[in-house]
N, C-alpha and C. Protein backbone atom coordinates (compact mmCIF):
# COMPACT_ATOMS: atom_id res chain seq x y z
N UNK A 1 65.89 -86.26 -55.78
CA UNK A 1 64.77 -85.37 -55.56
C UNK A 1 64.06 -85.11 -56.89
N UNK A 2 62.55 -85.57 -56.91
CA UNK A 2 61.57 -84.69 -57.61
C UNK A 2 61.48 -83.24 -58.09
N UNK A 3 61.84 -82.81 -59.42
CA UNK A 3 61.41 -81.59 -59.03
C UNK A 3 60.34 -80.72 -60.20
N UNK A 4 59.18 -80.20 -59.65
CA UNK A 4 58.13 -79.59 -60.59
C UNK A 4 58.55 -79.19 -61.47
N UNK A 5 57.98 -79.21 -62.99
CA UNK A 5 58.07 -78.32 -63.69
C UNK A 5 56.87 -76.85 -63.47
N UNK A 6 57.46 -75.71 -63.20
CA UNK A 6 56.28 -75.07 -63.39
C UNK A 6 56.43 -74.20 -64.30
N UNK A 7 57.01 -74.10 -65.52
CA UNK A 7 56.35 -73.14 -66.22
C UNK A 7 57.77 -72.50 -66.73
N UNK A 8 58.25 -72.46 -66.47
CA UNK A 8 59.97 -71.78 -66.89
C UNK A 8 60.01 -72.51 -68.36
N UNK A 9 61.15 -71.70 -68.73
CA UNK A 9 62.03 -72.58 -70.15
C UNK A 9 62.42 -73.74 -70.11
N UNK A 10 61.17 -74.47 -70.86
CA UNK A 10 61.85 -76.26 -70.69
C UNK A 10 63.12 -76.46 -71.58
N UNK A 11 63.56 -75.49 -72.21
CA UNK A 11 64.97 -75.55 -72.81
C UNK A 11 65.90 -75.68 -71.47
N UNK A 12 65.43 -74.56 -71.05
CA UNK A 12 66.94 -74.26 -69.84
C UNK A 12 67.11 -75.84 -69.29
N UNK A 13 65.29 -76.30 -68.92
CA UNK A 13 65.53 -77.54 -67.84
C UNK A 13 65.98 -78.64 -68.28
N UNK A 14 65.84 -78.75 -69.77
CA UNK A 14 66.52 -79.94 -70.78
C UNK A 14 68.10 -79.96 -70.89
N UNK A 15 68.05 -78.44 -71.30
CA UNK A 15 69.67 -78.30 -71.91
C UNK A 15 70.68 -78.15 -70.98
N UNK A 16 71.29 -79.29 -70.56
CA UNK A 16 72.34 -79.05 -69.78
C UNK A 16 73.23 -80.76 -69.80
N UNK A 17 74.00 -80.46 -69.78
CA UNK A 17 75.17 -81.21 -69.90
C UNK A 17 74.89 -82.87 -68.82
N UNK A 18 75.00 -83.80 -69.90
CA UNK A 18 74.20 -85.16 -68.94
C UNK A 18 72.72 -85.22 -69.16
N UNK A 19 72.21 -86.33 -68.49
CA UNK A 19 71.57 -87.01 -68.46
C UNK A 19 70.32 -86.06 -67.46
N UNK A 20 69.06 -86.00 -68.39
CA UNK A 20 68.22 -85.45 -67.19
C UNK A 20 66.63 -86.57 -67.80
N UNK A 21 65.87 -86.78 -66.36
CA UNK A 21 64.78 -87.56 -66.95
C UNK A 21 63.75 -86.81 -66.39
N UNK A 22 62.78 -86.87 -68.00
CA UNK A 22 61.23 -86.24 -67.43
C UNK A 22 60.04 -87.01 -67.53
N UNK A 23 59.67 -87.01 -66.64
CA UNK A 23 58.39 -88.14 -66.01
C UNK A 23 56.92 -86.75 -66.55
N UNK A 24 56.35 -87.17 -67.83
CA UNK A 24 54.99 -86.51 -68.09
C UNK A 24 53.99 -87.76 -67.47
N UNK A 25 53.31 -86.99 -66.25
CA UNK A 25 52.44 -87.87 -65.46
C UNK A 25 50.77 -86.92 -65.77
N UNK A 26 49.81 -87.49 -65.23
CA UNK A 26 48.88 -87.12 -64.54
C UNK A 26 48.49 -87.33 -63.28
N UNK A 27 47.51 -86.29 -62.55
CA UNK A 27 47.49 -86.18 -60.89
C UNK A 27 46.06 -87.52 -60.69
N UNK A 28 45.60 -87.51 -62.14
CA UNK A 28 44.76 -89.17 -61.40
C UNK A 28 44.68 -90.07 -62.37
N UNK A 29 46.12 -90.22 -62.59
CA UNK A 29 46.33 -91.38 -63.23
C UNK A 29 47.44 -92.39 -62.12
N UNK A 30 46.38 -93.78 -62.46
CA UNK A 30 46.41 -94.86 -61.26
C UNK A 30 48.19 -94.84 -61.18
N UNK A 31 48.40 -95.75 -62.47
CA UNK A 31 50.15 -96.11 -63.04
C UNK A 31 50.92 -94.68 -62.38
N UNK A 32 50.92 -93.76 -62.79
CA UNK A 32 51.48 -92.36 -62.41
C UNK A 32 51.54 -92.61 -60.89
N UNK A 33 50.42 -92.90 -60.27
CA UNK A 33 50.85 -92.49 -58.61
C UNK A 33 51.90 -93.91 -58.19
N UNK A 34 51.62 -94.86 -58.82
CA UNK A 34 52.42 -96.40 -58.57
C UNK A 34 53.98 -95.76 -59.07
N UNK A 35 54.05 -94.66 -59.62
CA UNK A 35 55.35 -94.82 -60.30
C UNK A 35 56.26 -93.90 -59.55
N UNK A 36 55.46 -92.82 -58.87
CA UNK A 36 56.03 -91.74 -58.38
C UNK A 36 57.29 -92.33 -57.17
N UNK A 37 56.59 -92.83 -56.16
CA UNK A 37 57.71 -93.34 -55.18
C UNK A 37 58.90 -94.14 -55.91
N UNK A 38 58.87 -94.48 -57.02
CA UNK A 38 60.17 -95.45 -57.70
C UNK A 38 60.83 -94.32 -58.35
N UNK A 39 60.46 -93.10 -58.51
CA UNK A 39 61.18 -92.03 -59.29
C UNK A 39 61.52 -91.48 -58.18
N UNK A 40 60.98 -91.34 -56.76
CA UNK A 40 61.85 -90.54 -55.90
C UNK A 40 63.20 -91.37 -55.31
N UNK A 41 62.81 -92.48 -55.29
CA UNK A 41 63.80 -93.71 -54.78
C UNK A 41 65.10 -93.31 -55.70
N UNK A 42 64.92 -93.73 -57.04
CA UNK A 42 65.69 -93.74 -58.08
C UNK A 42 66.62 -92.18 -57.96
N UNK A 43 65.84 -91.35 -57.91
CA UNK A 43 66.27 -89.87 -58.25
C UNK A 43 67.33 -89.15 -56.42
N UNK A 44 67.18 -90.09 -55.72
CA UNK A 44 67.92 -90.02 -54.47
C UNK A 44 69.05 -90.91 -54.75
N UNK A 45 68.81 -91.88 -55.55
CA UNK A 45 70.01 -92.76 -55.35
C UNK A 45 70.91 -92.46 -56.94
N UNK A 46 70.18 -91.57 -57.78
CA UNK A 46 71.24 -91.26 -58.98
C UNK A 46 70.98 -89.16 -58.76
N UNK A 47 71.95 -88.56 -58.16
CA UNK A 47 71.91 -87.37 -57.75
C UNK A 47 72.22 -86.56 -58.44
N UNK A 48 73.33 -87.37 -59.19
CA UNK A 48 73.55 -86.03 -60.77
C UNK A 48 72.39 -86.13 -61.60
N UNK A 49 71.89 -87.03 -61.69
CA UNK A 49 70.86 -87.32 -62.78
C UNK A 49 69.57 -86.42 -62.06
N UNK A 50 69.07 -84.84 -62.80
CA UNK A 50 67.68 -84.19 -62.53
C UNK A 50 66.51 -85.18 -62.85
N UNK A 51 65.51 -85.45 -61.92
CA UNK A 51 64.17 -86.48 -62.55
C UNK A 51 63.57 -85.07 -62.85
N UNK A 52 62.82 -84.57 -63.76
CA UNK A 52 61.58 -83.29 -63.49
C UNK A 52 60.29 -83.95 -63.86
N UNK A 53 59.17 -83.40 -62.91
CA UNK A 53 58.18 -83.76 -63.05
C UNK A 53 56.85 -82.77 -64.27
N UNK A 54 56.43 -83.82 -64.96
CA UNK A 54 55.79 -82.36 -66.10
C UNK A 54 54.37 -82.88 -65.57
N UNK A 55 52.96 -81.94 -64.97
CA UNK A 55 51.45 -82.76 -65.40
C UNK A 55 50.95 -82.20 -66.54
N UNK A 56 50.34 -82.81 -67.12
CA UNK A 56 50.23 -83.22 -68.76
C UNK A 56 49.32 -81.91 -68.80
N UNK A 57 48.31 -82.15 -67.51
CA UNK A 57 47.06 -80.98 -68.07
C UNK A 57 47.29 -79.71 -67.31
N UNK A 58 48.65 -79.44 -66.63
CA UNK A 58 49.04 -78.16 -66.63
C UNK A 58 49.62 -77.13 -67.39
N UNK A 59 49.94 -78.44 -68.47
CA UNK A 59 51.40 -77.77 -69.26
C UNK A 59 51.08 -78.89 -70.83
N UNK A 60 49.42 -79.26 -70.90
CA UNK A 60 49.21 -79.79 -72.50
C UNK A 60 50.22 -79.26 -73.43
N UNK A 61 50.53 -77.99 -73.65
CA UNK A 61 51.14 -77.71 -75.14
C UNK A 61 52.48 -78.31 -75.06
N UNK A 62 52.61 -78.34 -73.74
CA UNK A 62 54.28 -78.88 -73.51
C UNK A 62 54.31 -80.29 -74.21
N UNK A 63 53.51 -81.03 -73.68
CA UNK A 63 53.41 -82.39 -73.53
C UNK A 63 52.62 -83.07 -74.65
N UNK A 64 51.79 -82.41 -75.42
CA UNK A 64 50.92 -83.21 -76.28
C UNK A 64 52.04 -82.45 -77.62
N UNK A 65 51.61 -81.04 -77.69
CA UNK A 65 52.66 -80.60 -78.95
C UNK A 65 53.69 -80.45 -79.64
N UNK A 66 54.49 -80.05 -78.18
CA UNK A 66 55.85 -79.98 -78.46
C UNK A 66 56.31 -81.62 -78.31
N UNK A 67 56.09 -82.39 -77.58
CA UNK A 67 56.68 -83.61 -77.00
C UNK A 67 55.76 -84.99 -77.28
N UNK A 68 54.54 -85.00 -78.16
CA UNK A 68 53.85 -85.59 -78.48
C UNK A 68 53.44 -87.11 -77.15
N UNK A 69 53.49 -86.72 -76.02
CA UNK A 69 52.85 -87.25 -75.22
C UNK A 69 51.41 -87.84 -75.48
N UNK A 70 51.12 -89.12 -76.09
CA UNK A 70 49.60 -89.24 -75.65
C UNK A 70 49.07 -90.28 -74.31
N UNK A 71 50.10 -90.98 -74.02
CA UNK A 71 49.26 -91.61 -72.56
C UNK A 71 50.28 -90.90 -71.27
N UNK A 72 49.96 -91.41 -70.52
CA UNK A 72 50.78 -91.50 -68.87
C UNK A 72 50.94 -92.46 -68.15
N UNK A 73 51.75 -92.82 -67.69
CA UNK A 73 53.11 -91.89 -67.86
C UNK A 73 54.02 -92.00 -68.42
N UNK A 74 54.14 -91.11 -68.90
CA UNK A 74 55.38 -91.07 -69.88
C UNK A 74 57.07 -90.62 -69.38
N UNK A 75 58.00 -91.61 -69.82
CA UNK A 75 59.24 -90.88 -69.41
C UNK A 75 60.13 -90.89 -70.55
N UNK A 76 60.80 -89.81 -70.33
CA UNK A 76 61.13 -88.96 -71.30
C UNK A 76 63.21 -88.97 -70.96
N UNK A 77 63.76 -89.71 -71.55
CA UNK A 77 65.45 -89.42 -71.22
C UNK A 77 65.81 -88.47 -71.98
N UNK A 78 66.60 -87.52 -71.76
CA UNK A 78 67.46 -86.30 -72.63
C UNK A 78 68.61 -86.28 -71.97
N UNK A 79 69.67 -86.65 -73.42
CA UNK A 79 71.01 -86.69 -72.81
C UNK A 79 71.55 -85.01 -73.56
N UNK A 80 72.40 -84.05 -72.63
CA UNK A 80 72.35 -82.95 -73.46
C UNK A 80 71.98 -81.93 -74.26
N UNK A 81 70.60 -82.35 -73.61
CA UNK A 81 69.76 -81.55 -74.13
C UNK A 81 68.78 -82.21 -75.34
N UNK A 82 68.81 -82.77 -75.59
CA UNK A 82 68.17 -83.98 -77.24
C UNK A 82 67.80 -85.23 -76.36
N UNK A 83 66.80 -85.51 -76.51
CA UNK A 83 66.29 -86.76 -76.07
C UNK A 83 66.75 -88.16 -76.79
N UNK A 84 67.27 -88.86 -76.29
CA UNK A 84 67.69 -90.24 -76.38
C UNK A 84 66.48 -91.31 -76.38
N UNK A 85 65.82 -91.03 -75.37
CA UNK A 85 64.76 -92.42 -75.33
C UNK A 85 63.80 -92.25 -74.38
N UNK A 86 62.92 -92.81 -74.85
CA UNK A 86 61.35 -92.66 -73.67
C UNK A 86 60.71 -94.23 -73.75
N UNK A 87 60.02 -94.24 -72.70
CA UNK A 87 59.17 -95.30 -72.20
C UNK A 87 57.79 -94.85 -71.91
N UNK A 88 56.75 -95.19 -72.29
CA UNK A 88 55.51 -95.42 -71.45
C UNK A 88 54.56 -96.53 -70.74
N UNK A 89 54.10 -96.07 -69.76
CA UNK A 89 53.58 -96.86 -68.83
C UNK A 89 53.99 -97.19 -67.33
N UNK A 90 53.70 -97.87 -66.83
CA UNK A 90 54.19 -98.29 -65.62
C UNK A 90 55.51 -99.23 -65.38
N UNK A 91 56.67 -99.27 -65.20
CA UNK A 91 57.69 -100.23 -65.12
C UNK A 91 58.18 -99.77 -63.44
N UNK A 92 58.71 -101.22 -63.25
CA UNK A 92 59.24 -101.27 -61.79
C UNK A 92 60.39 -100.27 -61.58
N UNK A 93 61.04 -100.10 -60.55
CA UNK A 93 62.16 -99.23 -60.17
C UNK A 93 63.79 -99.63 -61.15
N UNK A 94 63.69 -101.29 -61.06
CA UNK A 94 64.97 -101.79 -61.54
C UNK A 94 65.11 -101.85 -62.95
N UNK A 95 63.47 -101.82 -63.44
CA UNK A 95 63.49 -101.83 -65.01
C UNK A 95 63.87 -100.39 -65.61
N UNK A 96 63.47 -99.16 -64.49
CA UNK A 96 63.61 -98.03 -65.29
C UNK A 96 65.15 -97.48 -64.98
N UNK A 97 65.82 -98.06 -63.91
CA UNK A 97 66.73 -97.89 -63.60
C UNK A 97 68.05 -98.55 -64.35
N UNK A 98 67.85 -99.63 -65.51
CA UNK A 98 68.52 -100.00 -66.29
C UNK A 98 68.62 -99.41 -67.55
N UNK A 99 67.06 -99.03 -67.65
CA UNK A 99 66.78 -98.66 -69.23
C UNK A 99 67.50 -97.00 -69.02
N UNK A 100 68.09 -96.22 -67.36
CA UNK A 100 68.44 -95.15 -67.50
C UNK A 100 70.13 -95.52 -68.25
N UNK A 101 70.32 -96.46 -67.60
CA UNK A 101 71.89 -96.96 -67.84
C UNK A 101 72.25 -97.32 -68.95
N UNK A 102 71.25 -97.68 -69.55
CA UNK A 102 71.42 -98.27 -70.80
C UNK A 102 71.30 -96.88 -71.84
N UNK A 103 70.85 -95.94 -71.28
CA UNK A 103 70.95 -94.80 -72.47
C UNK A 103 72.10 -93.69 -71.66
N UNK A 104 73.03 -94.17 -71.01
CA UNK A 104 73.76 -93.18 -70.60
C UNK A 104 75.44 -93.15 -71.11
C-alpha cells in the first residue's frame, strides 16, 4: 500500500527500523503516473517495506531543500532512517524492485 505524505514529521516517517521507500512524484508528471501502478504492485508484494508518497509542489521545502529533489520522479531508499540510495526517472517494476534488493 501507497501511503500520502501529508504533512507530519518526515523524521517520524523516515526513522524507523528497515527499509522504507519515498517516491517524490508530481500530479502531472507523464513518468510519475506510468510509475505509480508499479509502486502499488511492488508495495503489496514487499509489506514490511513502507512506499510513501511525497508531491513535490505540496511539500517543495521537503523535496527541493531538505532532499534536493530536482526532477520527477524521484525515489528515494532510507534504510533506518539515512538514506542509502535514490533513482530518478521512470524504471520498470523489476528494475526498481532489484535496485530495492540490492540496497537492503
Amino acid at each position: 500500500m501507497l501511503i500520502s505524505y501529508e504533512g507530519q514529521d518526515f523524521k517520524e516517517v523516515i526513522d524507523r527500523p528497515g527499509l522504507v521507500l519515498v517516491d517524490f512524484y508530481a500530479t502531472w508528471c507523464g513518468p510519475c503516473k506510468m510509475l505509480m501502478p508499479q509502486l502499488e504492485a511492488l508495495s503489496e508484494e514487499q509489506p514490511q517495506i513502507p512506499f510513501v508518497k511525497v508531491d513535490i509542489d505540496q511539500h517543495k521545502p521537503l523535496a527541493k531543500e531538505t532532499y534536493g529533489v530536482t526532477s520527477v520522479p524521484t525515489l528515494v531508499l532510507f534504510k533506518d532512517g539515512v538514506e542509502v540510495s535514490r533513482q530518478s526517472g521512470f524504471a520498470p517494476k523489476d528494475a526498481v524492485f532489484k535496485w530495492i534488493q540490492a540496497n537492503k
